[in-house]
Protein backbone atom coordinates (compact mmCIF):
# COMPACT_ATOMS: atom_id res chain seq x y z
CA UNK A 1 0.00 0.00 0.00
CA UNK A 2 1.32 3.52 -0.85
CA UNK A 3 0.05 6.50 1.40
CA UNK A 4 -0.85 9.12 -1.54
CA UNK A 5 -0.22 11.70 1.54
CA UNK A 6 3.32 11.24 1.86
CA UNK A 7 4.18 11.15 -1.83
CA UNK A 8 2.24 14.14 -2.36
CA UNK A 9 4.13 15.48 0.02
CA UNK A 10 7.79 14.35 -1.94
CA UNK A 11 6.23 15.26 -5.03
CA UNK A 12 5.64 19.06 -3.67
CA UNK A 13 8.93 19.26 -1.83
CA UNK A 14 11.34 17.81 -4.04
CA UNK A 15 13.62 19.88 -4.54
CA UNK A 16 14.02 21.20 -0.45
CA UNK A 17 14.76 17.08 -0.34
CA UNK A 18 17.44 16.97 -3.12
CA UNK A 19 18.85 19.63 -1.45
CA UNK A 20 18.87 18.65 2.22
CA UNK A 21 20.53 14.93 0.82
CA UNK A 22 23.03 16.25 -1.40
CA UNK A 23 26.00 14.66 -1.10
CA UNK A 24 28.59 16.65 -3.02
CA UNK A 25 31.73 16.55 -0.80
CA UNK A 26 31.06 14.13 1.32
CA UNK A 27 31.20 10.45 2.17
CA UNK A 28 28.81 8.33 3.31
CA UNK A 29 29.86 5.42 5.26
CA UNK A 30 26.94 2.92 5.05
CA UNK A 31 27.19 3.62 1.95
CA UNK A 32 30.41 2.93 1.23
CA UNK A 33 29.98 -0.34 3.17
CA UNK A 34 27.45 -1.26 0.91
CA UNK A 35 29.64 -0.33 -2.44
CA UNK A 36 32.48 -3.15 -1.13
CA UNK A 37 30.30 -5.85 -0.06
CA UNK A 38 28.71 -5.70 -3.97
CA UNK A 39 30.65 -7.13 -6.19
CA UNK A 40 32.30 -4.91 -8.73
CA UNK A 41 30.32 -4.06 -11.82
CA UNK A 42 26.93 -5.55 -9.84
CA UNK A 43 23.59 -4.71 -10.56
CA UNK A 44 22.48 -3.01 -7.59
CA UNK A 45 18.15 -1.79 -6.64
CA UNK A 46 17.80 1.67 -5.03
CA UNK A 47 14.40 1.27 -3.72
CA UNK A 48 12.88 4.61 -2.84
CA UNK A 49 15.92 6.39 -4.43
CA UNK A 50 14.58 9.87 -3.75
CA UNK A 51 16.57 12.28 -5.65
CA UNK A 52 19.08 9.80 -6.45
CA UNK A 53 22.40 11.00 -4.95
CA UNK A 54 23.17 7.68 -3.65
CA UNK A 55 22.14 6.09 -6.98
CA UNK A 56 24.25 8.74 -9.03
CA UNK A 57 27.02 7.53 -6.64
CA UNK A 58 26.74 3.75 -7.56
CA UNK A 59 26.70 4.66 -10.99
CA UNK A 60 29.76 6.39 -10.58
CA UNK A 61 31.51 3.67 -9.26
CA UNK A 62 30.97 1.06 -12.06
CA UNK A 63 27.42 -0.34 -10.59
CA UNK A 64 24.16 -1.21 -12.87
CA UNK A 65 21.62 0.81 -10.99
CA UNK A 66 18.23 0.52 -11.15
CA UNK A 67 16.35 3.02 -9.03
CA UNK A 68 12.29 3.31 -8.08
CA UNK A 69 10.52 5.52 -6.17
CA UNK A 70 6.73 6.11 -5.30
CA UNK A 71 7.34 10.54 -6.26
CA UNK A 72 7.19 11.13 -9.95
CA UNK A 73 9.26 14.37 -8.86
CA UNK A 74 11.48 11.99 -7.30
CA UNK A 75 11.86 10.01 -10.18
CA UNK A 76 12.18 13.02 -12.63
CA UNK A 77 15.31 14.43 -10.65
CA UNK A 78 17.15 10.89 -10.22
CA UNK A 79 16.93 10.46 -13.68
CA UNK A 80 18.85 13.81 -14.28
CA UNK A 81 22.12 11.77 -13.42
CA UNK A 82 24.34 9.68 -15.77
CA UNK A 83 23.97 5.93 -15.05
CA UNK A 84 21.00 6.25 -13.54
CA UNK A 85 17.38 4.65 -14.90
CA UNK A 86 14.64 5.70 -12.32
CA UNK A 87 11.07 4.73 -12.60
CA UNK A 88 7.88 5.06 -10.28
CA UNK A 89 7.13 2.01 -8.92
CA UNK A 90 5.89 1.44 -4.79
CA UNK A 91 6.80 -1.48 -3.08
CA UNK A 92 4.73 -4.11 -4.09
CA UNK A 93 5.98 -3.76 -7.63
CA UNK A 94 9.28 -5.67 -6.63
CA UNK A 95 8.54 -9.11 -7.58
CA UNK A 96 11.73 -10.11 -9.56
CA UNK A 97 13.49 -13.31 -8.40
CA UNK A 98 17.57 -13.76 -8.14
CA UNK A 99 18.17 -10.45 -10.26
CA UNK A 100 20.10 -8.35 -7.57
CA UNK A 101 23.35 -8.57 -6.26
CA UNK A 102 22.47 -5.33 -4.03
CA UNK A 103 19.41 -3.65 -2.87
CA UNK A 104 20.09 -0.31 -1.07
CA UNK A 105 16.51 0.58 0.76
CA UNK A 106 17.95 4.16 2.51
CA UNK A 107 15.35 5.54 4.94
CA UNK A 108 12.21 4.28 1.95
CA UNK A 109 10.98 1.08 3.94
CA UNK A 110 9.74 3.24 7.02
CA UNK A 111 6.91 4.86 4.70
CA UNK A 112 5.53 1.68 4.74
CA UNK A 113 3.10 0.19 7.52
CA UNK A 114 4.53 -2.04 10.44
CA UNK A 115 2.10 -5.11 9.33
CA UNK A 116 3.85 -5.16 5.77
CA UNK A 117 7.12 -4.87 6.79
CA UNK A 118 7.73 -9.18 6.84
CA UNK A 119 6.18 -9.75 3.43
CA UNK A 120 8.23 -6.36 1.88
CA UNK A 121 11.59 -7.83 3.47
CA UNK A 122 10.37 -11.38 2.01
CA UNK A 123 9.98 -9.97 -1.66
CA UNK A 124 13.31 -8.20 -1.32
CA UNK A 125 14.87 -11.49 0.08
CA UNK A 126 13.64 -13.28 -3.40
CA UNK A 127 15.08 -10.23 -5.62
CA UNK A 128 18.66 -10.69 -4.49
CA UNK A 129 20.95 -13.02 -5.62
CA UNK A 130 22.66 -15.61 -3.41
CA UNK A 131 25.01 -13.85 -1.31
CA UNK A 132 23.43 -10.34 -2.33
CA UNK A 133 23.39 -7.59 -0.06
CA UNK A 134 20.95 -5.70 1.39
CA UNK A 135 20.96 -2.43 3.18
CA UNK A 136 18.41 -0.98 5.16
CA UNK A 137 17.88 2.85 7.36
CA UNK A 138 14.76 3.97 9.02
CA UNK A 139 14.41 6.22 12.41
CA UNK A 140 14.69 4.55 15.82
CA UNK A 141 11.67 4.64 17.76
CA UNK A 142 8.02 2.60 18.09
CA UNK A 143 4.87 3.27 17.03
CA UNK A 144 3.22 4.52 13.64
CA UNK A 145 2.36 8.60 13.12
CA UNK A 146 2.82 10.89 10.37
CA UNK A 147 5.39 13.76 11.09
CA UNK A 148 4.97 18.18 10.93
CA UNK A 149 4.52 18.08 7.22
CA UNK A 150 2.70 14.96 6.97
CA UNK A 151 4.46 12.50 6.10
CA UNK A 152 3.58 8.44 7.31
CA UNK A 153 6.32 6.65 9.64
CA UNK A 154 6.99 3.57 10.90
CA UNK A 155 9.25 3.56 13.59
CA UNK A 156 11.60 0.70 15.02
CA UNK A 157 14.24 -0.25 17.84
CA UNK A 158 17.17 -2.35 16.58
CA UNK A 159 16.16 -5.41 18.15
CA UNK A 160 12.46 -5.50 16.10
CA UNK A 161 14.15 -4.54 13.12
CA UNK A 162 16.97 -7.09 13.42
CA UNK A 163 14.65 -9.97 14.27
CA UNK A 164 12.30 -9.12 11.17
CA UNK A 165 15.46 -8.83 9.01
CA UNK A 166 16.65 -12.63 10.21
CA UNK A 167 13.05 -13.75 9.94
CA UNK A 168 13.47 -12.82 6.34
CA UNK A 169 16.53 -15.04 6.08
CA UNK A 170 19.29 -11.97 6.45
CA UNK A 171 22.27 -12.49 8.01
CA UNK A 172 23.27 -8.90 10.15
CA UNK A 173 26.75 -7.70 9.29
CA UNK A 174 26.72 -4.45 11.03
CA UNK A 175 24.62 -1.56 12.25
CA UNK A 176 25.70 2.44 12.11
CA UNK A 177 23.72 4.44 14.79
CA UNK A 178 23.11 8.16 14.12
CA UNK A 179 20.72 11.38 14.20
CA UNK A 180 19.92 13.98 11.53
CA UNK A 181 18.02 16.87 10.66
CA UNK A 182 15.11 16.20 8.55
CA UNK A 183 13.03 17.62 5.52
CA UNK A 184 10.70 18.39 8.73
CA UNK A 185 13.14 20.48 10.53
CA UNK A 186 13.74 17.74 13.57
CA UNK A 187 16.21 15.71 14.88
CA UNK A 188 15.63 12.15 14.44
CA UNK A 189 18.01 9.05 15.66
CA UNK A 190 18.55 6.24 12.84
CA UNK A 191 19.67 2.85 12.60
CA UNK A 192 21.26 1.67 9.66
CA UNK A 193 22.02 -2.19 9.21
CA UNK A 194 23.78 -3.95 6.26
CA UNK A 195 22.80 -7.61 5.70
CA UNK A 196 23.11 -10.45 3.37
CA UNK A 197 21.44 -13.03 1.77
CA UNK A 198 22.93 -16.65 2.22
């Protein structure tokens, strides 16, 4: 299920979220981490890519990306960058089997509700590739609510979010703990966890 409130809500800011995620300059660690478990030259899913910095980054570095995202705004802007094919697409519509050998899911899964969580992680599970990788950020927390501007969240502690990833057949790697301001203007904490598939 896609909440029409919260992509109406990427759709109209857009551009404040390319913005607030530009990564020109700097380095991001998880994904990094995700760029040297992958094998070189991999085809690689960024589901929910947003604006598609991180995508524009894989491309960069020799990946096949393929990049989806619920905001036709989204879309539009990801598709700006060389190396990168973005389409709309929502969760559901990842159905493929064995076709990934990395799925980067960067603060997109949280959108969705709590009770869909298993059977998204299952379907994303089935798209990777024996060995694949699979990365995963939301916010730390509990509970469901939509944030200032309106957006839907979903909000987990490590342990529930650990135990639904190994419940989908992940194996845990590692975890990066941190907090940032977001396109709402408030400090959130995060949890970001890289996995694999055995």
């Amino acid at each position: 299920m896609t909440d029409n409130e919260t992509v109406s809500v990427y759709d109209a800011r857009a551009r404040d979220y390319a913005d607030l995620t530009d990564t020109t300059g700097r380095v991001d660690p998880s994904l990094t981490a995700f760029m040297t478990a992958v094998p070189a030259g991999g085809t690689v899913l960024d589901l929910g890519c947003g604006p598609g910095a991180a995508s524009a980054t894989m491309a960069d570095n020799g990946f096949t990306v393929e990049a989806t995202d619920a905001s036709a705004e989204m879309v539009a802007l990801a598709n700006r960058h060389s190396g990168v094919t973005a389409r709309v697409a929502v969760f559901e519509d990842i159905v493929d089997d064995c076709v990934y050998d990395g799925i980067w899911a960067n603060f997109s899964l949280l959108h969705a509700p709590r009770e869909n969580m298993p059977r998204h992680l299952q379907a994303l599970h089935r798209a990777l590739r024996p060995g694949g990788t699979f990365h995963i950020g939301t916010k730390l927390g509990e509970g469901e609510q939509r944030d200032g501007i309106g957006r839907f969240y979903t909000y987990y502690t490590d342990a529930e979010l650990s135990g639904l990833l190994e419940t989908a057949g992940f194996v845990i790697d590692n975890r990066r703990f941190g907090q940032d301001i977001g396109l709402d203007g408030t400090m959130a904490d995060w949890i970001c966890i890289l996995s694999h598939k055995t």
